[in-house]
PDB file of N, CA and C in Angstrom:
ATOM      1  N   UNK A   1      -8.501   6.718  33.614  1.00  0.00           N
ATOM      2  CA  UNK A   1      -9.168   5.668  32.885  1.00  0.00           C
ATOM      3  C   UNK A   1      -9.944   6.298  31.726  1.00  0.00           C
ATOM      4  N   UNK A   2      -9.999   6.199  30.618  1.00  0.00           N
ATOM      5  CA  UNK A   2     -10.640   6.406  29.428  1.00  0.00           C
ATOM      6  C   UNK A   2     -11.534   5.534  29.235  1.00  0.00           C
ATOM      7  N   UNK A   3     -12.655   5.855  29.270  1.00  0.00           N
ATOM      8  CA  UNK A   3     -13.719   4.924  28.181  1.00  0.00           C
ATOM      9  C   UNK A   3     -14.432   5.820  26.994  1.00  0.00           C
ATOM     10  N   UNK A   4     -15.026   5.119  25.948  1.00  0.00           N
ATOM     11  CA  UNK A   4     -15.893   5.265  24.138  1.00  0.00           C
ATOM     12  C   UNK A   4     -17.012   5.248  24.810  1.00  0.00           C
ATOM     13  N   UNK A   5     -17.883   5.804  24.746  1.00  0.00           N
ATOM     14  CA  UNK A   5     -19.558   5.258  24.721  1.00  0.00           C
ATOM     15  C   UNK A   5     -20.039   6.135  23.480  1.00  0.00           C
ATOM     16  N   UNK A   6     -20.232   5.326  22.333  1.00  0.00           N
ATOM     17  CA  UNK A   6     -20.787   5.794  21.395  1.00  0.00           C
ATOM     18  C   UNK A   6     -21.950   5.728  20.902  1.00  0.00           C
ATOM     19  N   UNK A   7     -22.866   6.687  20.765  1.00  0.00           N
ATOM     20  CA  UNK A   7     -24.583   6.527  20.399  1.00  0.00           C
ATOM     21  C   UNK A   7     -24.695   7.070  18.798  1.00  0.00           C
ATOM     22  N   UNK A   8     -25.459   6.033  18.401  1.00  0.00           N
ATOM     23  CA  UNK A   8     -25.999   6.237  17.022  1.00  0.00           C
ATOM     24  C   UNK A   8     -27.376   6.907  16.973  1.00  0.00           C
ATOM     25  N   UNK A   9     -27.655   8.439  16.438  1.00  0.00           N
ATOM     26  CA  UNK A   9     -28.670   9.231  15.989  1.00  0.00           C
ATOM     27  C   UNK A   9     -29.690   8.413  14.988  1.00  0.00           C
ATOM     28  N   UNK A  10     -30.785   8.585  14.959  1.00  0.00           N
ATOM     29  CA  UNK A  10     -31.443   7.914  14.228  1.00  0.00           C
ATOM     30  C   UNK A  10     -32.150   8.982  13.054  1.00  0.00           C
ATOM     31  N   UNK A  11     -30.724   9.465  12.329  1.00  0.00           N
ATOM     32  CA  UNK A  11     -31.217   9.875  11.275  1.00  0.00           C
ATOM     33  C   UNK A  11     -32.516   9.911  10.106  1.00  0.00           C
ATOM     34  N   UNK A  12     -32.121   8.485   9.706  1.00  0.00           N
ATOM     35  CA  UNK A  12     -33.155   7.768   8.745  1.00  0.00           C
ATOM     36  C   UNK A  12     -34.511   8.069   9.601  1.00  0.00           C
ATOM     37  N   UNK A  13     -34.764   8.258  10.993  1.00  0.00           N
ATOM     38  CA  UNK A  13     -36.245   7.861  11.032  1.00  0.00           C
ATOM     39  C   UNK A  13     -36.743   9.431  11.121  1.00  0.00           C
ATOM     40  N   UNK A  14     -35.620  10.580  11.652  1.00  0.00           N
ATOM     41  CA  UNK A  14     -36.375  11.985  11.525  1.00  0.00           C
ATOM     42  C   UNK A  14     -35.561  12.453  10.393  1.00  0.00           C
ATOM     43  N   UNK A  15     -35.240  12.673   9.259  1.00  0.00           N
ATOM     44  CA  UNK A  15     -34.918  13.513   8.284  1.00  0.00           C
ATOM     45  C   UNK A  15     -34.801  15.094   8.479  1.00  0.00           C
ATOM     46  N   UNK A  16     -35.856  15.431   8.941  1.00  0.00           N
ATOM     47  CA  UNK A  16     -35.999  16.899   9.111  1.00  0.00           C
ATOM     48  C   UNK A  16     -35.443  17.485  10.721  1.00  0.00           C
ATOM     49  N   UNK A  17     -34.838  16.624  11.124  1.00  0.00           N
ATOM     50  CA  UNK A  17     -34.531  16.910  12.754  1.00  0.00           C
ATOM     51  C   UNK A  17     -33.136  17.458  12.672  1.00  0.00           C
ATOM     52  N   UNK A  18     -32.473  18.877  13.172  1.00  0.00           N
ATOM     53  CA  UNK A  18     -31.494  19.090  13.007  1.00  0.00           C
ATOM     54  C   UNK A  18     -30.509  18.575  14.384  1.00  0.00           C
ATOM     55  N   UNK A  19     -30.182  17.568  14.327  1.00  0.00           N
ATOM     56  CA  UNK A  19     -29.589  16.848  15.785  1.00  0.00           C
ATOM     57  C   UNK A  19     -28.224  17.735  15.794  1.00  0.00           C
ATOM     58  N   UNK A  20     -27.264  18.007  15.583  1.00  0.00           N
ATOM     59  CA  UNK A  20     -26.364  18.483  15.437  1.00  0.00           C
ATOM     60  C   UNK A  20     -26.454  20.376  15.862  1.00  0.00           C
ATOM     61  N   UNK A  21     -27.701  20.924  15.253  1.00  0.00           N
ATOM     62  CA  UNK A  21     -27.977  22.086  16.502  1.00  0.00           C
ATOM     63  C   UNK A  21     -28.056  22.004  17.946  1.00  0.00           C
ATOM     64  N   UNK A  22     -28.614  20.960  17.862  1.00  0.00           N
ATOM     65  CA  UNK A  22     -29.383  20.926  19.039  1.00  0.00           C
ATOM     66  C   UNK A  22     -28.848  20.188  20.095  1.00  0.00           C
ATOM     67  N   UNK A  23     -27.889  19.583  19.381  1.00  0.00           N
ATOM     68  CA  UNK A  23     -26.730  19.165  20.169  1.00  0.00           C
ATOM     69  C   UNK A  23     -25.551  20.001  20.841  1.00  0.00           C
ATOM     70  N   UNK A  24     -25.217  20.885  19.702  1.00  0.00           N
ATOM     71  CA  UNK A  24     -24.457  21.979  20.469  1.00  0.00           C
ATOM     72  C   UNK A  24     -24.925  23.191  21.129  1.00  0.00           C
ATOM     73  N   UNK A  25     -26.309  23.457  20.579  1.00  0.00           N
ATOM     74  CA  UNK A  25     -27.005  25.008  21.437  1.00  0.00           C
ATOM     75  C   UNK A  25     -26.442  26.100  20.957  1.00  0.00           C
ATOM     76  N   UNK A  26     -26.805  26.856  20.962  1.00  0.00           N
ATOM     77  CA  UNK A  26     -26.908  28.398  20.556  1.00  0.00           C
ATOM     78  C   UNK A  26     -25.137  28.813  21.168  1.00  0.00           C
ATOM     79  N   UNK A  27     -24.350  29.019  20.089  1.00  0.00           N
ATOM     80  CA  UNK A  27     -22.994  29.067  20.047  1.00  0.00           C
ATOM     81  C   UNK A  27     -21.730  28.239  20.861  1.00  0.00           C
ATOM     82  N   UNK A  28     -22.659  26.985  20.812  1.00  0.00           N
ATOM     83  CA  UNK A  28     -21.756  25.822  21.713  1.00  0.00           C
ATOM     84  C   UNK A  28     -22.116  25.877  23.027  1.00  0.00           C
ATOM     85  N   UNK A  29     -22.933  26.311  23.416  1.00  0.00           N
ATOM     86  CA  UNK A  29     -23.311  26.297  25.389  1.00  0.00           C
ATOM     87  C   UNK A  29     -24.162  25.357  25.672  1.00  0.00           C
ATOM     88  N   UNK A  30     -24.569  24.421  24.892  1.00  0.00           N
ATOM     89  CA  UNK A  30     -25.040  22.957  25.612  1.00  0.00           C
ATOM     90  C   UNK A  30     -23.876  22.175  25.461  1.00  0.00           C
ATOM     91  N   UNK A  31     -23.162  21.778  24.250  1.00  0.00           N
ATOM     92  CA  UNK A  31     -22.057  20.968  24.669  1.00  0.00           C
ATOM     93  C   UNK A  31     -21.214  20.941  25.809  1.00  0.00           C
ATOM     94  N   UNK A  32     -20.963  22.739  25.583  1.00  0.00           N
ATOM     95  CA  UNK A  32     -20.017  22.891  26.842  1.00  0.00           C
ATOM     96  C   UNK A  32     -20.131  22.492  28.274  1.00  0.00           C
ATOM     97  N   UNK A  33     -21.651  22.889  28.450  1.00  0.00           N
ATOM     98  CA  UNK A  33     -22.474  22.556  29.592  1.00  0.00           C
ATOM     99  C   UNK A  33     -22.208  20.597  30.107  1.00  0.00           C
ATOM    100  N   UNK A  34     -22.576  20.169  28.978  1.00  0.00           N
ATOM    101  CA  UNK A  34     -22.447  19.040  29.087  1.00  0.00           C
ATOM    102  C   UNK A  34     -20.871  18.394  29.047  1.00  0.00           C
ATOM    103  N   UNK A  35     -20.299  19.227  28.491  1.00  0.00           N
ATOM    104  CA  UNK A  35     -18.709  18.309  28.324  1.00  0.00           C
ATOM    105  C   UNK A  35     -18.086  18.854  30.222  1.00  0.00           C
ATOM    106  N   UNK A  36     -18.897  20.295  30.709  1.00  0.00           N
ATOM    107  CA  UNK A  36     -18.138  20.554  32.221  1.00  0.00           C
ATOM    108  C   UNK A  36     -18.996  20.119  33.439  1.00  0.00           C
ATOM    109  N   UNK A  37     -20.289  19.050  32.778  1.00  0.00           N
ATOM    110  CA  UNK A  37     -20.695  18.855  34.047  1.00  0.00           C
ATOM    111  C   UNK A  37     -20.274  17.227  34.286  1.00  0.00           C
ATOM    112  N   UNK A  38     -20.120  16.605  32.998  1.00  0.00           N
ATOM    113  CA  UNK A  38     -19.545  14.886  33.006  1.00  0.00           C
ATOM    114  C   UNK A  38     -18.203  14.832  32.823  1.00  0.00           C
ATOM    115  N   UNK A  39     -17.375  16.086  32.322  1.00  0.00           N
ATOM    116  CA  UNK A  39     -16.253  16.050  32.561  1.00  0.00           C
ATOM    117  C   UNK A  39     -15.521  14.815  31.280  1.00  0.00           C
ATOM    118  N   UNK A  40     -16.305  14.866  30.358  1.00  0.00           N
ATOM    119  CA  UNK A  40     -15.493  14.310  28.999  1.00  0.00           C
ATOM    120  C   UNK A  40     -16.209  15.302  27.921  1.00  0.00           C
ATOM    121  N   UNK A  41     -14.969  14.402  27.007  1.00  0.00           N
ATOM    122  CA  UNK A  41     -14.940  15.340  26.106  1.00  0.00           C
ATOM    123  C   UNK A  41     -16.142  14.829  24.634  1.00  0.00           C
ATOM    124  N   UNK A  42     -16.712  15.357  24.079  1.00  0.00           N
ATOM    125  CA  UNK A  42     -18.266  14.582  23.134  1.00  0.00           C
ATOM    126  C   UNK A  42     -17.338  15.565  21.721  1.00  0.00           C
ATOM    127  N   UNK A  43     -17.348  14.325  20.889  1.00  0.00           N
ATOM    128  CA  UNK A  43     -17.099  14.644  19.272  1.00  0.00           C
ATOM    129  C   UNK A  43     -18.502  14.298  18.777  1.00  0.00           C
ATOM    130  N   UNK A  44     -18.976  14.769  17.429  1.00  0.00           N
ATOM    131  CA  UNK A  44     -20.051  14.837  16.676  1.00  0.00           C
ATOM    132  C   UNK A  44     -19.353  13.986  15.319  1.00  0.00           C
ATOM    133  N   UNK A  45     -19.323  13.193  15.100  1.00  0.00           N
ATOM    134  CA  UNK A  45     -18.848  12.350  13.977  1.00  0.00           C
ATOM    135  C   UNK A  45     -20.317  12.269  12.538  1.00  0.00           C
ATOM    136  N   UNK A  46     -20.003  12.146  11.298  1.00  0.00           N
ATOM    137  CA  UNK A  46     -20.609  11.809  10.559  1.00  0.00           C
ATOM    138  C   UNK A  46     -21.489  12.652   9.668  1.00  0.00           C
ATOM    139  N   UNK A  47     -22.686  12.256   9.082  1.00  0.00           N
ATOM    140  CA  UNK A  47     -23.226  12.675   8.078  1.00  0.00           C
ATOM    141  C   UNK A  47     -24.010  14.233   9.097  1.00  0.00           C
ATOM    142  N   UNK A  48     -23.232  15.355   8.322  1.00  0.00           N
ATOM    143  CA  UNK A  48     -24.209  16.863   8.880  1.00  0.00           C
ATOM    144  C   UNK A  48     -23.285  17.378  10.081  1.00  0.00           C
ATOM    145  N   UNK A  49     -22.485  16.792  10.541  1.00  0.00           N
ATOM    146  CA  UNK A  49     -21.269  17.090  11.459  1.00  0.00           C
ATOM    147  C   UNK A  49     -20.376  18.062  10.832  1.00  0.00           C
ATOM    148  N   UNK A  50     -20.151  18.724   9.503  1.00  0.00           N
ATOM    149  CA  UNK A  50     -18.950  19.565   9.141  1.00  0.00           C
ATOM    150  C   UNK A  50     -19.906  20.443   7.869  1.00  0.00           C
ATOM    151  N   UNK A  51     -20.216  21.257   8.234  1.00  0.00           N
ATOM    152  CA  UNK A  51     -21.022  22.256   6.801  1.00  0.00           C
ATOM    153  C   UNK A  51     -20.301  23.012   5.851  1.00  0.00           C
ATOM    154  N   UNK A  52     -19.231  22.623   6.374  1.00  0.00           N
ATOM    155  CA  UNK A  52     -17.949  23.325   5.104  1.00  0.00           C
ATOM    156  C   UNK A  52     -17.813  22.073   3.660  1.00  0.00           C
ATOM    157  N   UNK A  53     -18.076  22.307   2.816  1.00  0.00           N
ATOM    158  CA  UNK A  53     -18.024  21.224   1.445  1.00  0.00           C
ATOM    159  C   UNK A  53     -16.526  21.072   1.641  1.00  0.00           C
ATOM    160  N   UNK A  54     -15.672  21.586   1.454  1.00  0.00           N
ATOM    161  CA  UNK A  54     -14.215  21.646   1.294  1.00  0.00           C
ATOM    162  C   UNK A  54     -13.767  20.746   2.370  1.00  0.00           C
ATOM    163  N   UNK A  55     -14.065  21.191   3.588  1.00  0.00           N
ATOM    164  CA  UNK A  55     -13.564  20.012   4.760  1.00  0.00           C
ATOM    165  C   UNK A  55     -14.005  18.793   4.874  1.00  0.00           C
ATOM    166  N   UNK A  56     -15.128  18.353   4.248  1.00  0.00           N
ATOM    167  CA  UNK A  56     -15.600  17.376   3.883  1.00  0.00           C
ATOM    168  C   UNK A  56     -15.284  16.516   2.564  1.00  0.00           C
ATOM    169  N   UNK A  57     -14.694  16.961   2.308  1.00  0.00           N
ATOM    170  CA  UNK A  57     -13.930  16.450   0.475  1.00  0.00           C
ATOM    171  C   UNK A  57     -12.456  16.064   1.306  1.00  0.00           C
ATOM    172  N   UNK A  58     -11.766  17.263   1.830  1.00  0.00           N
ATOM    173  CA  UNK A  58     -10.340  16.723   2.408  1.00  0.00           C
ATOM    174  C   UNK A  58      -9.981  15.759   3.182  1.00  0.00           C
ATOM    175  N   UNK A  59     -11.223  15.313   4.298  1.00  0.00           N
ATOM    176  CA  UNK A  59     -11.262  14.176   5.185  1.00  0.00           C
ATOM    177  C   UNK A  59     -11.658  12.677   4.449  1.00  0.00           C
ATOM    178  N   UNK A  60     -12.609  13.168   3.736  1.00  0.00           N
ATOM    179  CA  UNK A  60     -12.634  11.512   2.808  1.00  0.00           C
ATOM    180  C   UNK A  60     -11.420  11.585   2.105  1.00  0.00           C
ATOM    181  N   UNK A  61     -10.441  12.604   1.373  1.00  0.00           N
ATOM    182  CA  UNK A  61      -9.041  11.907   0.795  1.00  0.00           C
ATOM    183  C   UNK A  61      -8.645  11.616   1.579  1.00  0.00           C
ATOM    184  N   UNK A  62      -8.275  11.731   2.786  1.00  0.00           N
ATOM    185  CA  UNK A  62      -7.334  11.751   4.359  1.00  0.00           C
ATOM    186  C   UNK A  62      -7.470  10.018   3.956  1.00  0.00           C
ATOM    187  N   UNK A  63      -8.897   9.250   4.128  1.00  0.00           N
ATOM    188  CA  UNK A  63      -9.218   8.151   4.565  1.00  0.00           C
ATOM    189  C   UNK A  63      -8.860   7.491   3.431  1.00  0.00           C
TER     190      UNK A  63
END
């Protein structure tokens, strides 16, 4: 069975909050932690999700 549960970060209200570190941890070992203890898989979608300029230019042509 597959299910989405998708949560929206509340960017706009911390600016200076790096959610996206702190989401993955010090070389990916909180995600991981978290993707092998619930046993799905967590994507990071959106604004601060890809720090490469280039991969971020190629995915908006994609769309």
């Amino acid at each position: 069975m597959k299910r989405i549960l998708c949560l929206e970060i509340p960017i706009d209200t911390y600016p200076n909050f790096n959610f996206v570190g702190w989401l993955l941890g010090l070389r990916g070992n909180s995600l991981k932690r978290v993707e092998a203890i619930t046993g799905c898989c967590v994507y990071i979608r959106g604004k601060g999700s890809i720090k490469d300029p280039k991969k971020v230019l190629d995915i908006q042509e994609d769309l």
